[in-house]
C-alpha atoms as a PDB file:
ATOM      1  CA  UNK A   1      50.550  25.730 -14.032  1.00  0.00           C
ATOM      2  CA  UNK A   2      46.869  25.675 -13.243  1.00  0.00           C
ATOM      3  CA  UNK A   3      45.155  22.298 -11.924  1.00  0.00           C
ATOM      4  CA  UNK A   4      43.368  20.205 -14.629  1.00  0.00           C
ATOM      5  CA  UNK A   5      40.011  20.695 -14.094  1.00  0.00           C
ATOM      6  CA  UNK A   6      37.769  18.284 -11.787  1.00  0.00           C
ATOM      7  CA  UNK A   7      34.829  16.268 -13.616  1.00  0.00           C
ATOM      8  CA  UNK A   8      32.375  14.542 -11.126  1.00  0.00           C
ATOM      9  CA  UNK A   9      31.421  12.421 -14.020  1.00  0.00           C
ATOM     10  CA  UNK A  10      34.952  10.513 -13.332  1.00  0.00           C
ATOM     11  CA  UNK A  11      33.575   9.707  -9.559  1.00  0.00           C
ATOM     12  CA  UNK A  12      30.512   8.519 -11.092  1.00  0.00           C
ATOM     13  CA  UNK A  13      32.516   5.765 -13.199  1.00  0.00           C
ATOM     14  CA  UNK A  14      34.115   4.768  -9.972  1.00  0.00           C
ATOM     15  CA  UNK A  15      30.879   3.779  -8.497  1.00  0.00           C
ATOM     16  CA  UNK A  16      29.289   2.619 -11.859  1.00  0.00           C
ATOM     17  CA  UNK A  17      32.623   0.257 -11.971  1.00  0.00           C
ATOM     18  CA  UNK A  18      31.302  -1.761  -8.821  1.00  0.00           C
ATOM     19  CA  UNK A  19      27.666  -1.789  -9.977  1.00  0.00           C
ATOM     20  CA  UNK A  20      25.734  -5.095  -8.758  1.00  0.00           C
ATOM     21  CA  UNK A  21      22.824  -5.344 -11.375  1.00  0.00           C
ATOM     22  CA  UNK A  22      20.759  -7.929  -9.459  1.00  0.00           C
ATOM     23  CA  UNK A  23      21.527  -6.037  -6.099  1.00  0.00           C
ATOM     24  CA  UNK A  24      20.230  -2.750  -7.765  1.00  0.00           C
ATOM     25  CA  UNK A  25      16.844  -4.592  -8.810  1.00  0.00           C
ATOM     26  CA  UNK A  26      16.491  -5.299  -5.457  1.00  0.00           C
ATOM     27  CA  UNK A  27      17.298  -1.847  -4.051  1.00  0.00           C
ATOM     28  CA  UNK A  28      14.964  -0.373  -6.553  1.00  0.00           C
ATOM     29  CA  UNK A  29      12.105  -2.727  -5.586  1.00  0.00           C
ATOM     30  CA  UNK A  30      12.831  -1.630  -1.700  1.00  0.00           C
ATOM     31  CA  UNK A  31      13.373   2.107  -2.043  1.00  0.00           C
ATOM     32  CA  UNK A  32      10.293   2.684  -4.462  1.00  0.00           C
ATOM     33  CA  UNK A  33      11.699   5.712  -6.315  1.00  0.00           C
ATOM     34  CA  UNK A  34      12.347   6.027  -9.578  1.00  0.00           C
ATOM     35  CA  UNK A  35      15.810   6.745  -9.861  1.00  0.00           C
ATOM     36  CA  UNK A  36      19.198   5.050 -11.132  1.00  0.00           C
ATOM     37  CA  UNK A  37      20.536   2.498  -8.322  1.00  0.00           C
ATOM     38  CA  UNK A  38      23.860   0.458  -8.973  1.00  0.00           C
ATOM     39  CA  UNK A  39      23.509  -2.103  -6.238  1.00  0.00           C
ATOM     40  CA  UNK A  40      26.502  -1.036  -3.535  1.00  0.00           C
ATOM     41  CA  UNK A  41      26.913  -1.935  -0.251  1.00  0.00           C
ATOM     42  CA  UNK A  42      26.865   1.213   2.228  1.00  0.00           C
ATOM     43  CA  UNK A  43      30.515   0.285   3.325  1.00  0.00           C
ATOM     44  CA  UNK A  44      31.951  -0.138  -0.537  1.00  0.00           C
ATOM     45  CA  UNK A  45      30.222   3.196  -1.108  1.00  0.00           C
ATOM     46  CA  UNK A  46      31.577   4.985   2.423  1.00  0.00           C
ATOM     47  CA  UNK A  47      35.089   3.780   1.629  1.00  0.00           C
ATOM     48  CA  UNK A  48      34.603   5.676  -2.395  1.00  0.00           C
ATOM     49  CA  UNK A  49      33.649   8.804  -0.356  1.00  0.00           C
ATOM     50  CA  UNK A  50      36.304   8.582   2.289  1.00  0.00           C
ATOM     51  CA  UNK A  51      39.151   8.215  -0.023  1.00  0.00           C
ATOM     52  CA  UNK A  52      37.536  11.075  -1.882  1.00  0.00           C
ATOM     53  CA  UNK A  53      37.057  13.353   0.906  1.00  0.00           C
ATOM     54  CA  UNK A  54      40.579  12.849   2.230  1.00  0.00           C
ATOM     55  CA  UNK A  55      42.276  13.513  -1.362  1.00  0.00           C
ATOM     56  CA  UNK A  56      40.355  16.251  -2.454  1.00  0.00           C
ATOM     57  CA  UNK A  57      40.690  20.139  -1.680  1.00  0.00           C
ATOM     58  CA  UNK A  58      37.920  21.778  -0.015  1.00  0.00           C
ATOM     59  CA  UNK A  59      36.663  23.854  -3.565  1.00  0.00           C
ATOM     60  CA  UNK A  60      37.084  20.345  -5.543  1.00  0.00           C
ATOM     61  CA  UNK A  61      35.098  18.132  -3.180  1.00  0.00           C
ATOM     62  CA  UNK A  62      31.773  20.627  -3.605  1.00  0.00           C
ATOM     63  CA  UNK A  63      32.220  20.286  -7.222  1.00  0.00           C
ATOM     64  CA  UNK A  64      32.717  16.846  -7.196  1.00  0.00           C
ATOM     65  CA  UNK A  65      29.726  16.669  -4.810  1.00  0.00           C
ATOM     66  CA  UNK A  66      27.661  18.656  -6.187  1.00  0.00           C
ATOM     67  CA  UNK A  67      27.636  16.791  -9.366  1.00  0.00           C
ATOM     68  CA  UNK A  68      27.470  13.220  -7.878  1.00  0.00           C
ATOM     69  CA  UNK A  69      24.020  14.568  -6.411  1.00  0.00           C
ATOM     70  CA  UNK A  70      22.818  16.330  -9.493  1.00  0.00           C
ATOM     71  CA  UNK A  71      23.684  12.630 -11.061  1.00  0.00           C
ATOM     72  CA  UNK A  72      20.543  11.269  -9.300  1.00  0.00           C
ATOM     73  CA  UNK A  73      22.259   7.882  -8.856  1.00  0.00           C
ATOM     74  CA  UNK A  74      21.133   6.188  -5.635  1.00  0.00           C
ATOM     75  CA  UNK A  75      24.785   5.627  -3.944  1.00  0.00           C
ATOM     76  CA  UNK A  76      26.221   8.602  -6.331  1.00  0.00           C
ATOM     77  CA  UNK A  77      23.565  11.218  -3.610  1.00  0.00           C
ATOM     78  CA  UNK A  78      25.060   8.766  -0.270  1.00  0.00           C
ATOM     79  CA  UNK A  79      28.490   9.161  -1.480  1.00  0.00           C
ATOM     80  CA  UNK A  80      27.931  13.288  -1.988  1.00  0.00           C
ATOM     81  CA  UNK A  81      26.894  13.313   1.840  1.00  0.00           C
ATOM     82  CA  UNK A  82      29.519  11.294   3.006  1.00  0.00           C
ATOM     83  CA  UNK A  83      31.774  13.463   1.526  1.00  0.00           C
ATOM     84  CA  UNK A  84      31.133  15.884   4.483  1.00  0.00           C
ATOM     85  CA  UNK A  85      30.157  14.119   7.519  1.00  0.00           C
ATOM     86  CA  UNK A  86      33.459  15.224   9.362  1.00  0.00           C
ATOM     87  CA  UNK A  87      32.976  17.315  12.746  1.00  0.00           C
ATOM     88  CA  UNK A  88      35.392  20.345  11.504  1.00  0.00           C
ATOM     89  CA  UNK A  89      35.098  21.653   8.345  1.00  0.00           C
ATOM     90  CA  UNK A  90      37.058  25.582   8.082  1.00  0.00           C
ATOM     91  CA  UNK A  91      35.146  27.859   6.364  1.00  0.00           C
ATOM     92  CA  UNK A  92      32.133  25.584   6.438  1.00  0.00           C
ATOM     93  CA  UNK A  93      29.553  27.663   4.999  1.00  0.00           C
ATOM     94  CA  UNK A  94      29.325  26.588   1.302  1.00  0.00           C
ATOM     95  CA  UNK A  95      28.841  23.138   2.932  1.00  0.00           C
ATOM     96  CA  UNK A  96      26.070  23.932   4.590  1.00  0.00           C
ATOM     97  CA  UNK A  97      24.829  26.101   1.821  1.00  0.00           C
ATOM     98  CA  UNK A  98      25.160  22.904  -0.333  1.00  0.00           C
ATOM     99  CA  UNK A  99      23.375  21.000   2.271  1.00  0.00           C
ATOM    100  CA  UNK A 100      20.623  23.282   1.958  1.00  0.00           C
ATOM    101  CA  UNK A 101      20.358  23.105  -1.650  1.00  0.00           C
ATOM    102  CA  UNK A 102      19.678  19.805  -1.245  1.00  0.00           C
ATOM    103  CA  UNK A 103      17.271  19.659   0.495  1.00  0.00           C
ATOM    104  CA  UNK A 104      14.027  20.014  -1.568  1.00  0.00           C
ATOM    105  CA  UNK A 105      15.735  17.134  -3.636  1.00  0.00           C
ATOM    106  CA  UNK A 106      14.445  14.687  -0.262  1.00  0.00           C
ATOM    107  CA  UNK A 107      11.772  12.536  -1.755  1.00  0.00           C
ATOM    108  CA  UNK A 108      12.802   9.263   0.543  1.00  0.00           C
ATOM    109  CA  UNK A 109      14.538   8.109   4.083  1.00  0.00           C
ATOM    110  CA  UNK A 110      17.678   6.749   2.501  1.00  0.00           C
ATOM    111  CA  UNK A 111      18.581  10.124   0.572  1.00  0.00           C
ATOM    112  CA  UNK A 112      17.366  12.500   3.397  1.00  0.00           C
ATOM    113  CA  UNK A 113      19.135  10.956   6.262  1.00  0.00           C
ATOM    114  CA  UNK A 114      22.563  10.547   4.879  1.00  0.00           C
ATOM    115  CA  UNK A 115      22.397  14.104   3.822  1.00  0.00           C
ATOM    116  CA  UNK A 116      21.229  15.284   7.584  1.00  0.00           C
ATOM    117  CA  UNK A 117      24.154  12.893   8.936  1.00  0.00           C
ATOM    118  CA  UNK A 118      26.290  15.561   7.463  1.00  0.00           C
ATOM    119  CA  UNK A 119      23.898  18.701   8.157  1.00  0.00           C
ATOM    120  CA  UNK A 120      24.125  17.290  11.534  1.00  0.00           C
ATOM    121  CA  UNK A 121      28.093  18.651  11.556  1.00  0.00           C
ATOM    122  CA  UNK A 122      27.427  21.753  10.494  1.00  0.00           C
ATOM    123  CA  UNK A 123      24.233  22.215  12.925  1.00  0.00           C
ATOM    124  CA  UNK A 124      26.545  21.492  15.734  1.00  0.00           C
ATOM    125  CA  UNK A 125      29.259  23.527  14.810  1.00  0.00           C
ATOM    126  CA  UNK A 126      26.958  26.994  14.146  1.00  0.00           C
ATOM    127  CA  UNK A 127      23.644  26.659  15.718  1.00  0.00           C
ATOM    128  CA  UNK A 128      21.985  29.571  14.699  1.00  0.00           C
ATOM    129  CA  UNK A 129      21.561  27.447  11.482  1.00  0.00           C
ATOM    130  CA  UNK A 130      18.331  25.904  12.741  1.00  0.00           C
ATOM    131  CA  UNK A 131      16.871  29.079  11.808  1.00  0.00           C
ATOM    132  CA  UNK A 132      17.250  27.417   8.485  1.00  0.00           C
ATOM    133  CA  UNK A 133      16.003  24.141   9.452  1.00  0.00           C
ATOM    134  CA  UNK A 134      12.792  26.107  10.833  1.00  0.00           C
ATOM    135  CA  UNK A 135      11.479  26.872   8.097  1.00  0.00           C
ATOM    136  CA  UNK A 136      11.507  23.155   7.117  1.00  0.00           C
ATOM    137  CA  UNK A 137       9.128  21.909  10.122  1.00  0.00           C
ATOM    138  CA  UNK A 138       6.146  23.820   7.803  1.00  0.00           C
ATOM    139  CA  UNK A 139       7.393  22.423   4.105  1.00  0.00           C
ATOM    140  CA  UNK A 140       4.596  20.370   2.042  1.00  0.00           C
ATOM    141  CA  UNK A 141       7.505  17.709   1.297  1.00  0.00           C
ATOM    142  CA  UNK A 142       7.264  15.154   4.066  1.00  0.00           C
ATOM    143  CA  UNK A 143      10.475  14.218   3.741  1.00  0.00           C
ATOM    144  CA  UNK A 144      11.840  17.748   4.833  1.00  0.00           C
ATOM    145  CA  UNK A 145       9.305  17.966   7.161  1.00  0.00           C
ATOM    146  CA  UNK A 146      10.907  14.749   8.845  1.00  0.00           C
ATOM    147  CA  UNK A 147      14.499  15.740   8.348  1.00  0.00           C
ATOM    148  CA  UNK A 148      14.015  18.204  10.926  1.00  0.00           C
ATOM    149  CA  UNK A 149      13.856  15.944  13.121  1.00  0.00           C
ATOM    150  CA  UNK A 150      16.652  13.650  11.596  1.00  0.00           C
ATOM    151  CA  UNK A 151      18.914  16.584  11.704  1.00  0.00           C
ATOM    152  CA  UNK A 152      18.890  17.511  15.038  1.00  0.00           C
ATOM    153  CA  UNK A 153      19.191  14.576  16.802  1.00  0.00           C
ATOM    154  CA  UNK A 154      22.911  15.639  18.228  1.00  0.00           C
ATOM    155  CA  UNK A 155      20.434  17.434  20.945  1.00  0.00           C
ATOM    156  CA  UNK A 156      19.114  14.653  22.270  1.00  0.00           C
ATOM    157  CA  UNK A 157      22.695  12.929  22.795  1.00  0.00           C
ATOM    158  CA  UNK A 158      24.131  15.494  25.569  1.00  0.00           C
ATOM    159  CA  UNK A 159      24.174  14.007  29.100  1.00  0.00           C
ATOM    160  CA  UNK A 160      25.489  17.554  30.259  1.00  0.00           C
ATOM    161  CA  UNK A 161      23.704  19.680  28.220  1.00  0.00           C
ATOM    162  CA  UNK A 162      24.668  23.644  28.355  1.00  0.00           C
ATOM    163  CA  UNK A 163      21.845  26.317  29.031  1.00  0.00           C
ATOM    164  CA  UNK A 164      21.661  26.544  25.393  1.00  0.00           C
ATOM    165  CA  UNK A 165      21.444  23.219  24.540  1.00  0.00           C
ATOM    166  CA  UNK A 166      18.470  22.809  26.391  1.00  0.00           C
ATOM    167  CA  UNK A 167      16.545  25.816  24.612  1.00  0.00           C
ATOM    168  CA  UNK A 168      17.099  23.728  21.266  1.00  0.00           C
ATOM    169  CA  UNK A 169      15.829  20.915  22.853  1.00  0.00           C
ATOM    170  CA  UNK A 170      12.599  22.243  23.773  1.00  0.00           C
ATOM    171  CA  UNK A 171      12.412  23.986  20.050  1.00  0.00           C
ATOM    172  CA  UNK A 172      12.649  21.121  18.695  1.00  0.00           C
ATOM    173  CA  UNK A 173      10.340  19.405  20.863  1.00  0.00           C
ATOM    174  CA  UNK A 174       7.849  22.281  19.812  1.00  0.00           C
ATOM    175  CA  UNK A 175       8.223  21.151  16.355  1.00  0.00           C
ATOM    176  CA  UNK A 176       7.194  17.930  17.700  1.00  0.00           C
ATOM    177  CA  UNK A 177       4.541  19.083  18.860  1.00  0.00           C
ATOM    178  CA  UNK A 178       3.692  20.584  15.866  1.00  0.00           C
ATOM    179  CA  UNK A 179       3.741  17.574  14.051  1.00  0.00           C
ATOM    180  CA  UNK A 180       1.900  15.031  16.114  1.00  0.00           C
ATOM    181  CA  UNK A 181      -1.570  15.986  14.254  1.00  0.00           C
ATOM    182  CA  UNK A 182       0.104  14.552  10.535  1.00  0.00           C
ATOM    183  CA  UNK A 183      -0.755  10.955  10.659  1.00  0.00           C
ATOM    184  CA  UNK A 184       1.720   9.861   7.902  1.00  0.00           C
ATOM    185  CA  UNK A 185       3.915   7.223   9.318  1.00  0.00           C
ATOM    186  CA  UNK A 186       7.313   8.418   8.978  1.00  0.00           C
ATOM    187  CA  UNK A 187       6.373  11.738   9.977  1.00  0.00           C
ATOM    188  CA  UNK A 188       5.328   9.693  13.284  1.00  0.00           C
ATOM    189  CA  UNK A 189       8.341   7.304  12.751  1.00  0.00           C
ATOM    190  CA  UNK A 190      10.403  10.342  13.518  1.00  0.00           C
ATOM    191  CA  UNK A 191       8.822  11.825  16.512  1.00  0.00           C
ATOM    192  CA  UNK A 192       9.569   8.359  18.090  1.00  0.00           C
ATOM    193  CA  UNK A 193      12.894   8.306  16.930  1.00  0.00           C
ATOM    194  CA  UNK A 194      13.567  11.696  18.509  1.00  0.00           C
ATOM    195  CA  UNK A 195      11.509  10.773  21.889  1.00  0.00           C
ATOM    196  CA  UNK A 196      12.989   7.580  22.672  1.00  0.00           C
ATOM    197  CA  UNK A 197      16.791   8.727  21.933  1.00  0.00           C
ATOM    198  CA  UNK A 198      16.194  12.292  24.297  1.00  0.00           C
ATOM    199  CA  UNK A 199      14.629   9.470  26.663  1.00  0.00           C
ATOM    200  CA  UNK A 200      17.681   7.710  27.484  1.00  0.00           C
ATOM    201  CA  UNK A 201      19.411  11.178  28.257  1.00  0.00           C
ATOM    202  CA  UNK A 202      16.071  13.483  29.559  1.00  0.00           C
ATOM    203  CA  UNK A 203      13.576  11.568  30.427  1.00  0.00           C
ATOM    204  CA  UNK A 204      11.921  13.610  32.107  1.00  0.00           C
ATOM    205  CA  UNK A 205      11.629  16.100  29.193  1.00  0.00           C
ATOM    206  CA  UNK A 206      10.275  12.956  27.395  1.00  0.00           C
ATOM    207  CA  UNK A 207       7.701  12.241  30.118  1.00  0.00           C
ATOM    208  CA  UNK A 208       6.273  15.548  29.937  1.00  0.00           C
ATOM    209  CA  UNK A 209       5.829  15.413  26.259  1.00  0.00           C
ATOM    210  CA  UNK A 210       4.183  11.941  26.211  1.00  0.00           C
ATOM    211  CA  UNK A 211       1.918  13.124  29.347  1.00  0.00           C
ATOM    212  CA  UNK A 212       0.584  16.118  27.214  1.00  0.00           C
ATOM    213  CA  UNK A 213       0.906  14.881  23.758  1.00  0.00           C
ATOM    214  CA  UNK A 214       1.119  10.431  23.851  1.00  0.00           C
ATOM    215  CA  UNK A 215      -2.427  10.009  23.506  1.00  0.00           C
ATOM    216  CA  UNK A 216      -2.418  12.163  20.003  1.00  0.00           C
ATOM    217  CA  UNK A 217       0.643  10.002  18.541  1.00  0.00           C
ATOM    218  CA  UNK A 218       0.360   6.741  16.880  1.00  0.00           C
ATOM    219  CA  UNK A 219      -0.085   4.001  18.938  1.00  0.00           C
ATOM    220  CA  UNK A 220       2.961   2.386  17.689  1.00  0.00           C
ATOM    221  CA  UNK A 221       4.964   5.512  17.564  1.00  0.00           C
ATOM    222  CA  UNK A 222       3.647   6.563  21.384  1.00  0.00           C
ATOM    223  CA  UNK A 223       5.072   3.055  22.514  1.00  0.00           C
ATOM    224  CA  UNK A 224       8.536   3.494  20.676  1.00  0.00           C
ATOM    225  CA  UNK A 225       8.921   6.684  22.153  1.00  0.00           C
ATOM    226  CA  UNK A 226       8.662   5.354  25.525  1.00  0.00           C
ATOM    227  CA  UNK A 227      10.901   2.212  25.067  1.00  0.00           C
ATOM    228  CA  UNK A 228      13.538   2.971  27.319  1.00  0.00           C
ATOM    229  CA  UNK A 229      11.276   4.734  30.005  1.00  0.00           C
ATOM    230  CA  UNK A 230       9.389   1.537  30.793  1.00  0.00           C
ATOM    231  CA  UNK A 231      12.863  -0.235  31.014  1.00  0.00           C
ATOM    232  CA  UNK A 232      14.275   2.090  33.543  1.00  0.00           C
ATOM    233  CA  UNK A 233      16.813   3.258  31.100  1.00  0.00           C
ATOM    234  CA  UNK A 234      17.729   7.156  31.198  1.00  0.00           C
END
């Protein structure tokens, strides 16, 4: 007997059932984007998507996914990400894929880094994936743009990092790079972010970068970067 089919839309009702009107006014009035927002907290709408992800089969979960994201709702795209931020995945390719169909849907931080906290997963378990995430560093959307960054932050986490490791740290440092010249403030916002977490595992890779690039950044951004190197920290 074949499986009753799957509808996202049910998933959606879930969510919609714990909506918080006055919370979503507020959530609408923070994020700035015109979109549907129901008011969750992040921990109601992690537990939705962990209960999801654990009773669902692999195929079901994209649909149901896939069509949580396509919904637009606010915690409808978090939950869709959730849904995949587990370390081992078989067969993980039509995540990814998914992942990367998402990806010139980015139009704030909230919606981009949930999605890279999954990406992140499926970075770390095939590499040669940044060949994907390349091409993002030259995008017109800022927001993919940044996620580059977001995305591969696993490489700045290593205390032992492997031969390899360290080539993908200096890629990404050379999108960096790249990027210092764009003025916007999340663009900068994420160079930081990047800087100052390699910093407290690399510093010295951090110095270097700040020594040939600091005086380009942001003020603010050249300062955050270097947090935990004034401290002493590594």
């Amino acid at each position: 007997m074949s499986q009753p089919a799957i509808d996202p839309a049910d998933y959606i009702l879930q969510l919609e059932a714990l909506a918080n009107p006055e919370r979503a006014a507020q959530m609408r009035a923070y994020h700035k984007q015109d979109r549907p927002y129901l008011g969750l907290a992040n921990p109601t709408t992690s537990a939705l998507a962990k209960s999801w992800q654990q009773a669902l089969p692999m195929q079901a979960r994209l649909g149901v996914a896939q069509g949580l994201w396509d919904s637009n709702i606010f915690e409808a795209r978090l939950a869709a990400a959730k849904m995949f931020t587990q370390a081992r995945i078989k067969d993980d390719g039509p995540v990814w894929q998914m992942i990367q169909g998402w990806r010139n849907d980015f139009d704030s931080w909230a919606i981009a880094d949930h999605a890279c906290i999954a990406g992140q997963k499926r970075l770390v378990a095939d590499p040669a994936r940044l060949e994907d995430v390349a091409a993002w560093t030259h995008s017109d959307n800022l927001w993919l743009r940044r996620a580059a960054l977001v995305i591969t932050l696993p490489w700045t986490k290593q205390n032992h990092p492997k031969p390899q490791d360290l080539a993908i740290r200096d890629r990404v440092l050379g999108w960096a790079a790249e990027m210092v010249p764009d003025r916007n403030w999340f663009i900068q916002k994420a160079i930081a972010w990047w800087l100052r977490e390699l910093s407290k595992h690399d510093a010295p890779r951090v110095r270097a970068f700040l020594d040939q690039h600091g005086a380009q950044m942001k003020p603010f951004a050249a300062k955050e970067a270097a947090k935990y190197l004034r401290t002493g920290s590594q």
